[in-house]
Protein backbone atom coordinates (compact mmCIF):
# COMPACT_ATOMS: atom_id res chain seq x y z
CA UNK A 1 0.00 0.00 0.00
CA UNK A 2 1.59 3.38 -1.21
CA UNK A 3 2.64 5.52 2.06
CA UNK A 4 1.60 9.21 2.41
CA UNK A 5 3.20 11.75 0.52
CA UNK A 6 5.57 13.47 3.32
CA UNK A 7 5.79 17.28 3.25
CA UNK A 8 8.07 19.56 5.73
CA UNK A 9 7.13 23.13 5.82
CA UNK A 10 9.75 25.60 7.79
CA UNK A 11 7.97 28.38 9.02
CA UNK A 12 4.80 28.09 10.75
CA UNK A 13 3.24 31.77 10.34
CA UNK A 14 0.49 31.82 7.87
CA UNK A 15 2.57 31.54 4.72
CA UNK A 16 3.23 28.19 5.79
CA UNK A 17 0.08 27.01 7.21
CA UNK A 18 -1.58 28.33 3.73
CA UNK A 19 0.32 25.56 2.33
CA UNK A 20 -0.47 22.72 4.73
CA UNK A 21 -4.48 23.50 4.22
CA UNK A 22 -3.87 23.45 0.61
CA UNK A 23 -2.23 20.00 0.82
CA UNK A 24 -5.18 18.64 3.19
CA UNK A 25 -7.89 20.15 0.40
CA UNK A 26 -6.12 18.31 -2.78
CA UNK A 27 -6.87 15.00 -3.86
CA UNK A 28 -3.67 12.93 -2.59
CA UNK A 29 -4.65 14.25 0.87
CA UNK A 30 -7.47 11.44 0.38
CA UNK A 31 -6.01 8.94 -1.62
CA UNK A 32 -2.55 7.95 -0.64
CA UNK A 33 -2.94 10.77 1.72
CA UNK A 34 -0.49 13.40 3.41
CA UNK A 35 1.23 14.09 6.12
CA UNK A 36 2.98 17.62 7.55
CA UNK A 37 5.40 18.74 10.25
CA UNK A 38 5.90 21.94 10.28
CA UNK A 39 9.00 23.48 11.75
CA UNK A 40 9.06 27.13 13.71
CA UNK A 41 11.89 28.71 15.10
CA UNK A 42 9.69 30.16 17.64
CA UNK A 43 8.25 28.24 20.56
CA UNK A 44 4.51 29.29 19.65
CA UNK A 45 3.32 29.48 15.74
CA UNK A 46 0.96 31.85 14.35
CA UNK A 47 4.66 33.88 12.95
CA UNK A 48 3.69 37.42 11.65
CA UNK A 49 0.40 37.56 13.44
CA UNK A 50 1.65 36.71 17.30
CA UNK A 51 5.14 38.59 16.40
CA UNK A 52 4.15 41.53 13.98
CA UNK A 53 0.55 42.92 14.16
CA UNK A 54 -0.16 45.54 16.79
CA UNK A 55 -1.70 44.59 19.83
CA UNK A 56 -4.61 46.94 19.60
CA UNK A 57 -5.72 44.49 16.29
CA UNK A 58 -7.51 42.21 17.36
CA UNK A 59 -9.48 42.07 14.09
CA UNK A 60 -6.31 40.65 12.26
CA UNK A 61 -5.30 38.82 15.51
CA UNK A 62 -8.82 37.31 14.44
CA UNK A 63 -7.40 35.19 11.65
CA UNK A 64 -5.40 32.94 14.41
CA UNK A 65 -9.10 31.21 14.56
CA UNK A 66 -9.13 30.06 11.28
CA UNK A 67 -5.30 28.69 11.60
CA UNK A 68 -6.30 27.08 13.99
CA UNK A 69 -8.77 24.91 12.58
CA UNK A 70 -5.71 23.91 10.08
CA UNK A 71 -3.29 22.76 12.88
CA UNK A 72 -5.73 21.18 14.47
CA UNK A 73 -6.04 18.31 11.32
CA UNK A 74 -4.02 15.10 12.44
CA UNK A 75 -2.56 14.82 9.41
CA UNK A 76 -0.12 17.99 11.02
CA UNK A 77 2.43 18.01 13.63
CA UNK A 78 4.12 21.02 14.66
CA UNK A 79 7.97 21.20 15.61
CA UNK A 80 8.29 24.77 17.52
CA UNK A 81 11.64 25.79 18.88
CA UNK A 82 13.33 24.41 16.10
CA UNK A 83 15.69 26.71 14.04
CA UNK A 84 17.18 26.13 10.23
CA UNK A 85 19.60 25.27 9.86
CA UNK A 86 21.16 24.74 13.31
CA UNK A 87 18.84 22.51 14.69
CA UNK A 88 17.57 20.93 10.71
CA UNK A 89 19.46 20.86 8.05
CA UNK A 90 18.07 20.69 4.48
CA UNK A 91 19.84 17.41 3.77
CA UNK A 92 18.55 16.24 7.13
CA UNK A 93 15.16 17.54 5.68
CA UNK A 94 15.72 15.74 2.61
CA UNK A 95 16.01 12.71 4.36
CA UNK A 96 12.47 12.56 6.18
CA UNK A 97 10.48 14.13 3.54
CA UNK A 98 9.48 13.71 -0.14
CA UNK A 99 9.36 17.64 -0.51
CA UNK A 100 10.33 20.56 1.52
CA UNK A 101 8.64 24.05 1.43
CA UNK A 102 10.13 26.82 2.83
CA UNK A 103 7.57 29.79 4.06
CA UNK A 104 10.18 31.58 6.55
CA UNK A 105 8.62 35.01 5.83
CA UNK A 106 10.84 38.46 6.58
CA UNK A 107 11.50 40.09 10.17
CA UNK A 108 14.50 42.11 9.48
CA UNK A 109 14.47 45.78 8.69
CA UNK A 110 15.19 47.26 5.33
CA UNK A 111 18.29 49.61 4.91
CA UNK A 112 18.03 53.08 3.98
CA UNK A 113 20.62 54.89 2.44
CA UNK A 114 20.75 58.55 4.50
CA UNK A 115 23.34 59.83 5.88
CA UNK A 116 22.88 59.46 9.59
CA UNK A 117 21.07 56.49 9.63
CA UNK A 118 23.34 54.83 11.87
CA UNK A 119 22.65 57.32 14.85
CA UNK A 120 21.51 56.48 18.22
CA UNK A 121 18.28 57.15 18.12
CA UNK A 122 17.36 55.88 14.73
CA UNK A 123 15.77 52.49 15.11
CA UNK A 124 13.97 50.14 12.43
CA UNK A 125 10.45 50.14 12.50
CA UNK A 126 10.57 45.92 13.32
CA UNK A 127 12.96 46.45 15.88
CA UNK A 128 9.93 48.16 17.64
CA UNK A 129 7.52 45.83 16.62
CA UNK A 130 9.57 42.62 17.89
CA UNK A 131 9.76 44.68 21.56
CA UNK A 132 6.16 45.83 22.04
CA UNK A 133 4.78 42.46 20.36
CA UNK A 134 6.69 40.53 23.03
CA UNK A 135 9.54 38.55 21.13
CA UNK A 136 11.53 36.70 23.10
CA UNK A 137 14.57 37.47 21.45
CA UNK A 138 15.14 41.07 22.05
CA UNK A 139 15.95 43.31 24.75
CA UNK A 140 13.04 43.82 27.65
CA UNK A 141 12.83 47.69 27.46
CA UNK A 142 12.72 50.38 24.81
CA UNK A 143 14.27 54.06 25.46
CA UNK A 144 10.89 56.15 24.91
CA UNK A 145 12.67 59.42 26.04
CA UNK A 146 11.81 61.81 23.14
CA UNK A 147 8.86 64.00 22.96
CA UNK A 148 9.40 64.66 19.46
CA UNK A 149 9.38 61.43 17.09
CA UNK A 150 9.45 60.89 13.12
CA UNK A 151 8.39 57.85 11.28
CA UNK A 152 9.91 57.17 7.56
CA UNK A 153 7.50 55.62 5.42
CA UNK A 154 3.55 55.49 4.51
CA UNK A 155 2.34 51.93 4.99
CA UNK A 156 0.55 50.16 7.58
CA UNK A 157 3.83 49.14 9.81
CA UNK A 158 4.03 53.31 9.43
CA UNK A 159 0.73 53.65 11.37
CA UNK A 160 1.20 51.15 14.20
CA UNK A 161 4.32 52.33 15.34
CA UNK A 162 3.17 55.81 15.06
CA UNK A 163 -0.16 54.59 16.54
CA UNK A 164 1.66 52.28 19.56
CA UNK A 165 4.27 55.63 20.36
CA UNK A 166 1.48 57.87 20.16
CA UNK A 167 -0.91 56.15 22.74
CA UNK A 168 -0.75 55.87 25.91
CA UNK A 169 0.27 52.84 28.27
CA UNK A 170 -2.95 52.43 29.87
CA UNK A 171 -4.94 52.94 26.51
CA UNK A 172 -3.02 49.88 25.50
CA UNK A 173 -3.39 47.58 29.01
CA UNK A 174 -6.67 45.90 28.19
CA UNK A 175 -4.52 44.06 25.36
CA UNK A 176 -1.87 41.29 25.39
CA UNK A 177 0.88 43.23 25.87
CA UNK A 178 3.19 42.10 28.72
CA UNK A 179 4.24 43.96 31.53
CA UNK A 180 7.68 45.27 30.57
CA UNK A 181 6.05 46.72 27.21
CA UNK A 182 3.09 48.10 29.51
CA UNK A 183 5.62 49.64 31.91
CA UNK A 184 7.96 50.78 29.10
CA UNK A 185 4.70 52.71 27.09
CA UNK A 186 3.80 54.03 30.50
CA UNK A 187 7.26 56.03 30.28
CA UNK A 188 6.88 57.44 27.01
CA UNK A 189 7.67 60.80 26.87
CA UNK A 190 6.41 60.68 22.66
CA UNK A 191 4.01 64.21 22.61
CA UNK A 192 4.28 64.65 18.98
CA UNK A 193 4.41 61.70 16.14
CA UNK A 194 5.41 63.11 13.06
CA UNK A 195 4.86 60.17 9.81
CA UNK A 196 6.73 61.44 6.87
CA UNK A 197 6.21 60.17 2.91
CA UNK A 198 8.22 61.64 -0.22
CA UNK A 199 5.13 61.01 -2.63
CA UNK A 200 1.28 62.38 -2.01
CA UNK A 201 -1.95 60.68 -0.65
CA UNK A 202 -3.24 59.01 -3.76
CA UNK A 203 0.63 57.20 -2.99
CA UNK A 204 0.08 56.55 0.59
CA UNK A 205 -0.05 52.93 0.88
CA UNK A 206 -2.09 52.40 3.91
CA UNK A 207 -5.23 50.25 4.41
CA UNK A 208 -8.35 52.85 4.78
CA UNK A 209 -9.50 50.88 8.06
CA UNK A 210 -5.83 50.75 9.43
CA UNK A 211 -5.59 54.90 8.84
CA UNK A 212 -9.30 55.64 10.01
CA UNK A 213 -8.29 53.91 13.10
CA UNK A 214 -6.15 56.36 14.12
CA UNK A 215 -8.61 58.82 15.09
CA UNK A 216 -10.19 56.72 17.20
CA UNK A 217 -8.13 57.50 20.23
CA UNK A 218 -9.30 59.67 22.25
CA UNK A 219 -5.90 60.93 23.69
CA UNK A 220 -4.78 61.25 19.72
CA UNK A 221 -5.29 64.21 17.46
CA UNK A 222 -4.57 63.48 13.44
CA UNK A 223 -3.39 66.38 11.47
CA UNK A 224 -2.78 67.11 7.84
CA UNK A 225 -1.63 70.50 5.98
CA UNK A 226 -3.89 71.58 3.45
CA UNK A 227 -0.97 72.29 1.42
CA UNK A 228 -0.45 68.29 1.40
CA UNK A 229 -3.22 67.20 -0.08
CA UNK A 230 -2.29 67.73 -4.23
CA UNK A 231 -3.08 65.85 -7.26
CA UNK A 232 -1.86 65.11 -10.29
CA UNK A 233 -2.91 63.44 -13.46
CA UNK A 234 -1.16 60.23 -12.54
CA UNK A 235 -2.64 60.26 -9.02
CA UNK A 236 -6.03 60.82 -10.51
CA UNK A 237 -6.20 57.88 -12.45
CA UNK A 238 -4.67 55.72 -9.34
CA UNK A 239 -7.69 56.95 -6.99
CA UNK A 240 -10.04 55.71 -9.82
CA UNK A 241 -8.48 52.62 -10.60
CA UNK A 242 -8.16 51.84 -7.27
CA UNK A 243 -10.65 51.78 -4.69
CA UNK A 244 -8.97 51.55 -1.63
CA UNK A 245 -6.63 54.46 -2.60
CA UNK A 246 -9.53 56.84 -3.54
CA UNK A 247 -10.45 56.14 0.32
CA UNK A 248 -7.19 56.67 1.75
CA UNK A 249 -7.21 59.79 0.02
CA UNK A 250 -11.00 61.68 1.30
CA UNK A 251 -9.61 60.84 4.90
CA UNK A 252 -7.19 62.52 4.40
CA UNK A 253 -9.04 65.35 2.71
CA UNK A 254 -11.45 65.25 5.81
CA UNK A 255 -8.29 65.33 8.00
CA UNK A 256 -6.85 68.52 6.60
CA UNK A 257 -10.27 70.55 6.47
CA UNK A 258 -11.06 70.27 9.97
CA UNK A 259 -10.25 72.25 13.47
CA UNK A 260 -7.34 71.29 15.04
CA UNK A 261 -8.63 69.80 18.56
CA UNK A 262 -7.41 69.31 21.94
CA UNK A 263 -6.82 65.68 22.10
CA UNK A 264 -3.08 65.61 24.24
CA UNK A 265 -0.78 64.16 21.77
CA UNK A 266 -0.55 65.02 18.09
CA UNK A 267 0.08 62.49 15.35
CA UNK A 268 0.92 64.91 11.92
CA UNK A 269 0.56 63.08 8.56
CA UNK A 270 3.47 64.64 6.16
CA UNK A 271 3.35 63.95 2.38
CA UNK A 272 5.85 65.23 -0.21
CA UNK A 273 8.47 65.42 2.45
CA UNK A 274 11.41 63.23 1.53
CA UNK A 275 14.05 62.60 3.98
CA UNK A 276 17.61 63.43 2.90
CA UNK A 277 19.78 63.42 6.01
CA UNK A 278 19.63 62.01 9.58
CA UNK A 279 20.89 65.07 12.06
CA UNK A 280 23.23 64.15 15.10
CA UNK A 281 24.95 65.90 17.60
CA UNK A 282 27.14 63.84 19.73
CA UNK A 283 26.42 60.74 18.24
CA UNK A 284 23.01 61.08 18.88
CA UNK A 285 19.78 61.97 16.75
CA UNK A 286 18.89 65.78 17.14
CA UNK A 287 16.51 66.26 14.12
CA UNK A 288 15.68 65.17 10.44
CA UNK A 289 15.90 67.28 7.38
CA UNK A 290 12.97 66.74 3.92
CA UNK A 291 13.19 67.64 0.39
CA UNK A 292 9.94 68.86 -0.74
CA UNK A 293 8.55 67.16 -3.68
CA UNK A 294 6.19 68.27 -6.00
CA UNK A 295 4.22 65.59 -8.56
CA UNK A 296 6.05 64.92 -11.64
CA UNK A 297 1.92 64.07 -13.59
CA UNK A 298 3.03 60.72 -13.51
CA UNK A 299 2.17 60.26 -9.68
CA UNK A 300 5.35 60.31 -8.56
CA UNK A 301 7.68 63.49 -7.91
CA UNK A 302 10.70 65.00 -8.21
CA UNK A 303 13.07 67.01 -5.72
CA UNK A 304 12.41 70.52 -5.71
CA UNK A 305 15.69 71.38 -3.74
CA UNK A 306 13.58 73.15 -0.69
CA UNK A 307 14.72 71.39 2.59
CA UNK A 308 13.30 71.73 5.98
CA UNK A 309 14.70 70.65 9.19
CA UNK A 310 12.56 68.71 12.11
CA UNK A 311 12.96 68.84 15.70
CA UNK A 312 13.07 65.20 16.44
CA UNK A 313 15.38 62.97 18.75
CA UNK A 314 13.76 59.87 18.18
CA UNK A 315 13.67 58.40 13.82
CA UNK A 316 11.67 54.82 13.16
CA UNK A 317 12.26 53.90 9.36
CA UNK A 318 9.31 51.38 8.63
CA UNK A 319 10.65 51.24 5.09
CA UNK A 320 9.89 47.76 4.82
CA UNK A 321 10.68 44.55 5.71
CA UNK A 322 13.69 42.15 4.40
CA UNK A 323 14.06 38.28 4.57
CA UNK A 324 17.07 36.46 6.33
CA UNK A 325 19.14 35.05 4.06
CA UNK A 326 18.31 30.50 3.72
CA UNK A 327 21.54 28.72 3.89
CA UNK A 328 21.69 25.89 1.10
CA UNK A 329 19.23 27.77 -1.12
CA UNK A 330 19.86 30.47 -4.08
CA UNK A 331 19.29 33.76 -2.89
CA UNK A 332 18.74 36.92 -4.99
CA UNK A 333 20.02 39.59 -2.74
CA UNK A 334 18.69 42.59 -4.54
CA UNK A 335 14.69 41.21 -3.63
CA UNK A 336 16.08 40.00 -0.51
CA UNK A 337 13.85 36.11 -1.72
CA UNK A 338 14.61 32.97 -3.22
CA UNK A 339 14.04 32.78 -6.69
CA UNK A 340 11.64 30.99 -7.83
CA UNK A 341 9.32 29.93 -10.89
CA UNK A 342 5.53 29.01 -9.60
CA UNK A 343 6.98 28.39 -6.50
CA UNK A 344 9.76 26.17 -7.37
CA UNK A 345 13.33 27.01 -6.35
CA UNK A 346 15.41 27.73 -8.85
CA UNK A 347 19.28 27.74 -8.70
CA UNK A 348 21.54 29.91 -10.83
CA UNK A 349 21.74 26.84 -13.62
CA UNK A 350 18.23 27.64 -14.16
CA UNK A 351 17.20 24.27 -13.21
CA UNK A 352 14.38 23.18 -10.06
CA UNK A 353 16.26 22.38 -6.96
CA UNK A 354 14.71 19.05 -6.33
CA UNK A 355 11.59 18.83 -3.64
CA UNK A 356 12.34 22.05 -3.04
CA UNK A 357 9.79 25.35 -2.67
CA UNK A 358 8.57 28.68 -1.50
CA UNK A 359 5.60 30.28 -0.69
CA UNK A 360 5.18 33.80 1.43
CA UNK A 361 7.02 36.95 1.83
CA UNK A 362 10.38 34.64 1.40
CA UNK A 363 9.12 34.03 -2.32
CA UNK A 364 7.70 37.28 -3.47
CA UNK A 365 8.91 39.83 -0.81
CA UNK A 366 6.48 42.02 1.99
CA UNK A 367 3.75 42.80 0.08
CA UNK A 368 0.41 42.63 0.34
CA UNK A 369 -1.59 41.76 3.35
CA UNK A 370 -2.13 38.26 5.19
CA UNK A 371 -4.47 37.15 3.05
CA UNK A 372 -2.72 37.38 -0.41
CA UNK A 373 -0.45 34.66 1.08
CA UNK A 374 -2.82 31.98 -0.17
CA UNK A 375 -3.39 32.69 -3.50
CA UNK A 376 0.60 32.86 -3.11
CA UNK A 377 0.71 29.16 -1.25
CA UNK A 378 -2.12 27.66 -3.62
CA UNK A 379 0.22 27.50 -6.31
CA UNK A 380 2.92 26.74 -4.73
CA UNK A 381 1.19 23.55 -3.47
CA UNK A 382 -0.37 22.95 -6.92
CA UNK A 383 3.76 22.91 -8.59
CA UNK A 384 4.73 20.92 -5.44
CA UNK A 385 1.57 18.29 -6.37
CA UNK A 386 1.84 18.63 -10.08
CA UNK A 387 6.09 17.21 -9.12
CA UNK A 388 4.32 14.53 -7.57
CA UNK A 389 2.30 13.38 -9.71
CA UNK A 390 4.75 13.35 -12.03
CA UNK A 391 7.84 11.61 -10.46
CA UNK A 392 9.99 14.37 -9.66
CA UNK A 393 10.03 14.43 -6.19
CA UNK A 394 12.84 12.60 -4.76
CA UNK A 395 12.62 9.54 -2.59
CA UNK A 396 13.56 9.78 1.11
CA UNK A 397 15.47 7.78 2.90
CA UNK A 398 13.84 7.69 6.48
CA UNK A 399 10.08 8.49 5.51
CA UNK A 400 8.48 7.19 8.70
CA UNK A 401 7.47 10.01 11.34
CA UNK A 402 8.47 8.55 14.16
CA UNK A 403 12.02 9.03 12.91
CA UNK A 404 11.92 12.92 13.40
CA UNK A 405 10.96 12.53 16.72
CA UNK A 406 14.01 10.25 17.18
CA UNK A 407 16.31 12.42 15.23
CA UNK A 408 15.60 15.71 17.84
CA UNK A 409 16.48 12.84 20.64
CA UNK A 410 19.65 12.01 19.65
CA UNK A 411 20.52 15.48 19.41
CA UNK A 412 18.37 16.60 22.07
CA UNK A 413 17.22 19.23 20.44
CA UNK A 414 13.69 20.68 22.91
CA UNK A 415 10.99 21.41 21.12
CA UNK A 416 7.24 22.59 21.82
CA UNK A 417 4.19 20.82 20.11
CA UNK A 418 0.72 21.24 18.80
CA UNK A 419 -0.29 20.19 22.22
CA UNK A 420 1.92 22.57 24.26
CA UNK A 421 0.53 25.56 22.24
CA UNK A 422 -2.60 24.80 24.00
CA UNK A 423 -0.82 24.31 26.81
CA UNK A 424 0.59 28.30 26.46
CA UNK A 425 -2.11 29.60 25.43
CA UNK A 426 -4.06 28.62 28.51
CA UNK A 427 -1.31 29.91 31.14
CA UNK A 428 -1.82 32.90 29.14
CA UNK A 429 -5.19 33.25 29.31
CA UNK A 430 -5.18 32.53 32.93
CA UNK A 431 -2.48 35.33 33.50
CA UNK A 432 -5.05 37.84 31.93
CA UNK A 433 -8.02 36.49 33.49
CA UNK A 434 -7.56 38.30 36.85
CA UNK A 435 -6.99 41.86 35.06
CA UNK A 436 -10.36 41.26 32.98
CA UNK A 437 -7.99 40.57 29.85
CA UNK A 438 -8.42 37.76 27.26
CA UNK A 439 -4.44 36.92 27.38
CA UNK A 440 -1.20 38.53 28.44
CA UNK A 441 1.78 37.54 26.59
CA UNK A 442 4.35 35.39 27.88
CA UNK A 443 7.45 36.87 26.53
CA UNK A 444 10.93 35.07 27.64
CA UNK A 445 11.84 31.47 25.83
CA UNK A 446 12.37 29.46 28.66
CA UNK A 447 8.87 30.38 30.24
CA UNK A 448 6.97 30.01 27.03
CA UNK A 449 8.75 26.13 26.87
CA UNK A 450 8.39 25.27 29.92
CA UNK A 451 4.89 26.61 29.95
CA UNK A 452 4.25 24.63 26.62
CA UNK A 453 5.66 21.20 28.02
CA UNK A 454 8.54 21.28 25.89
């Protein structure tokens, strides 16, 4: 009797688990059947969502439910606490599985190439995120000791950092945050968030709930300069191409019409403001100095060699994210992904590395929101199946499941389960339940494992 086809998928964020519901939903999931491990670094799955999305979403924390139906399926296991390619090696990969798909995502922080970037007191936007989302691998505090702050870029990791510094710390306690990031916010000395973009609002890339959302605070107060909001041929024909852009753009609008309230601390919206240098004194960040740009009647603009200098101490590029380099697999460094054709990995020959794919942010870089990742995995898994059913997957040599298990043994390598995420999340929930909160975080490794059973 044929054996199930065996699938490892490194990176259990939702990239990853995309691809082991689209396995489950094909027709070899029935008949000879499949099975999954998936392998994450981190102690808990879940990847961008526990680890990247602002703790005042619970909307997109939302999407965890429908994950979890996935890794619930016996036909998955999940390895957690298990890093490529110290603790799993491809080869040793190779050896369990017919096909290996690698969904690893990106966590790092773009460069950007102005002088002064390197000052203390210019920090990458992820940086930030990793600390208030609770990541056990960074440092427990944050210096929040400048009243005046700028943000570099005009995307939705733009508005939750200038969202999370512009709050307060109680405002943010009713969510999972854990107590050093609670006590750290409570510190903040952030009066004034100032979220700068080189191109205009028909540009601005953010999601028209994600922006609205802003002036829901009551302790924040959005502004926008008339003299930002400008149009051009180019930027015309984006807001009616493009729905979502057309509403970015009459908030905005709104924004820049209206009185100027009282709300405590102000959150300004800059657009055609491109930042050129970094100031320091010291070492240290003192302010940041903008090119005005004017539209070009393409939609985008050119320099119009009028610079401006801001009073800020504290810079956050969220320029985008970047991918960490995968040892063993071809790596196009100017993308920052693994090159690919339909998902397939493709070395420099030009030829398929064998039973070997990519699906997620690794594969097509950050863009686009959670969701697009399954269009993204779907054919990914279709390529991996269509291999199948065609003989080109190789043939391991240790297919039975137990022999993972044993392999992590020998080398006694701890790792968490599907199980000990349950286990987590309900020491979790029963450290919020006496503060009237669904959850608070558990934030250093060796608590999370031993929490999960590891």
């Amino acid at each position: 009797m044929p054996r199930p086809l065996r699938v490892a998928i490194v990176g259990a964020g939702p990239a990853g688990i995309y691809a082991a519901d689209a396995l489950l939903k094909s027709e070899v999931a029935a008949e000879p059947g499949v099975s999954i491990d998936l392998f994450e670094r981190m102690p808990a799955p879940f990847g961008l969502i526990r680890y990247g999305v602002a703790p005042d979403h619970p909307r997109i924390k939302g999407i965890i439910n429908a994950l979890h139906q996935v890794l619930d399926k016996p036909q998955i296991r999940l390895f957690g606490n298990v890093d490529y390619p110290t603790d799993i090696s491809l080869d040793d990969l190779r050896s369990f599985y017919d096909a290996v798909v690698f969904s690893t995502g990106a966590t790092a922080d773009r460069d950007m190439s102005i002088p002064g970037i390197e000052l203390d007191g210019s920090y990458g936007a992820a940086d930030f995120v990793s600390w208030y989302d609770g990541h056990p691998d960074v440092p427990r505090t944050w210096p929040l000791e400048a009243e005046k702050v700028a943000v570099l870029g005009v995307g939705n990791v733009a508005l939750d950092v200038a969202r999370i510094l512009a709050k307060t710390g109680d405002e943010l306690l009713p969510t999972e945050i854990p107590p050093n990031v609670h006590e750290g916010l409570k510190a903040n000395k952030a009066l004034e968030v100032h979220v700068f973009g080189r191109r205009g609002p028909a540009q601005a890339k953010f999601s028209p709930m994600e922006l609205r959302e802003l002036d829901h605070s009551p302790n924040i107060e959005v502004i926008v300069d008339p003299e930002d909001i400008d149009y051009d041929e180019g930027s015309i024909t984006t807001r009616r191409g493009n729905k979502q852009a057309d509403m970015v753009a009459k908030t905005l609008e709104n924004w820049a019409i209206r009185d100027v309230g009282d709300r405590p601390h102000k959150l300004f919206l800059h657009f055609f403001e491109s930042p050129s240098e970094i100031l320091g004194e010291d070492g240290k960040v003192v302010g940041l100095r903008t090119e005005r740009t004017a539209l070009d009647g393409t939609g985008n603009v050119k320099g119009t060699g009028e610079f401006k200098d801001w009073d800020t101490t504290a810079i956050y590029r969220a320029v985008g994210y970047l991918s960490d380099k995968l040892p063993k697999l071809p790596w196009d460094i100017d993308s920052g992904t693994v090159p690919d054709e339909g998902g397939r990995v493709i070395q420099e020959t030009g030829e398929h590395l064998r039973s070997t794919y990519v699906t997620g942010w690794i594969r097509r870089g950050p863009v686009g929101l959670i969701g697009h990742t399954k269009g993204d995995a779907n054919e990914t898994v279709a390529n991996l199946l269509d291999d199948h059913a065609n003989g080109r997957l190789h043939t391991p040599v240790s297919p039975d499941p137990e022999a993972v298990e044993a392999f992590f043994a020998e080398r006694d390598v701890r790792f968490t389960t599907w199980d000990g995420w349950y286990q987590l999340d309900a020491a979790e929930k029963a450290l919020g339940e006496p503060q009237g909160r669904e959850r608070v975080k558990i934030v250093e490794r060796e608590d999370m494992l031993r929490a999960s059973g590891a």
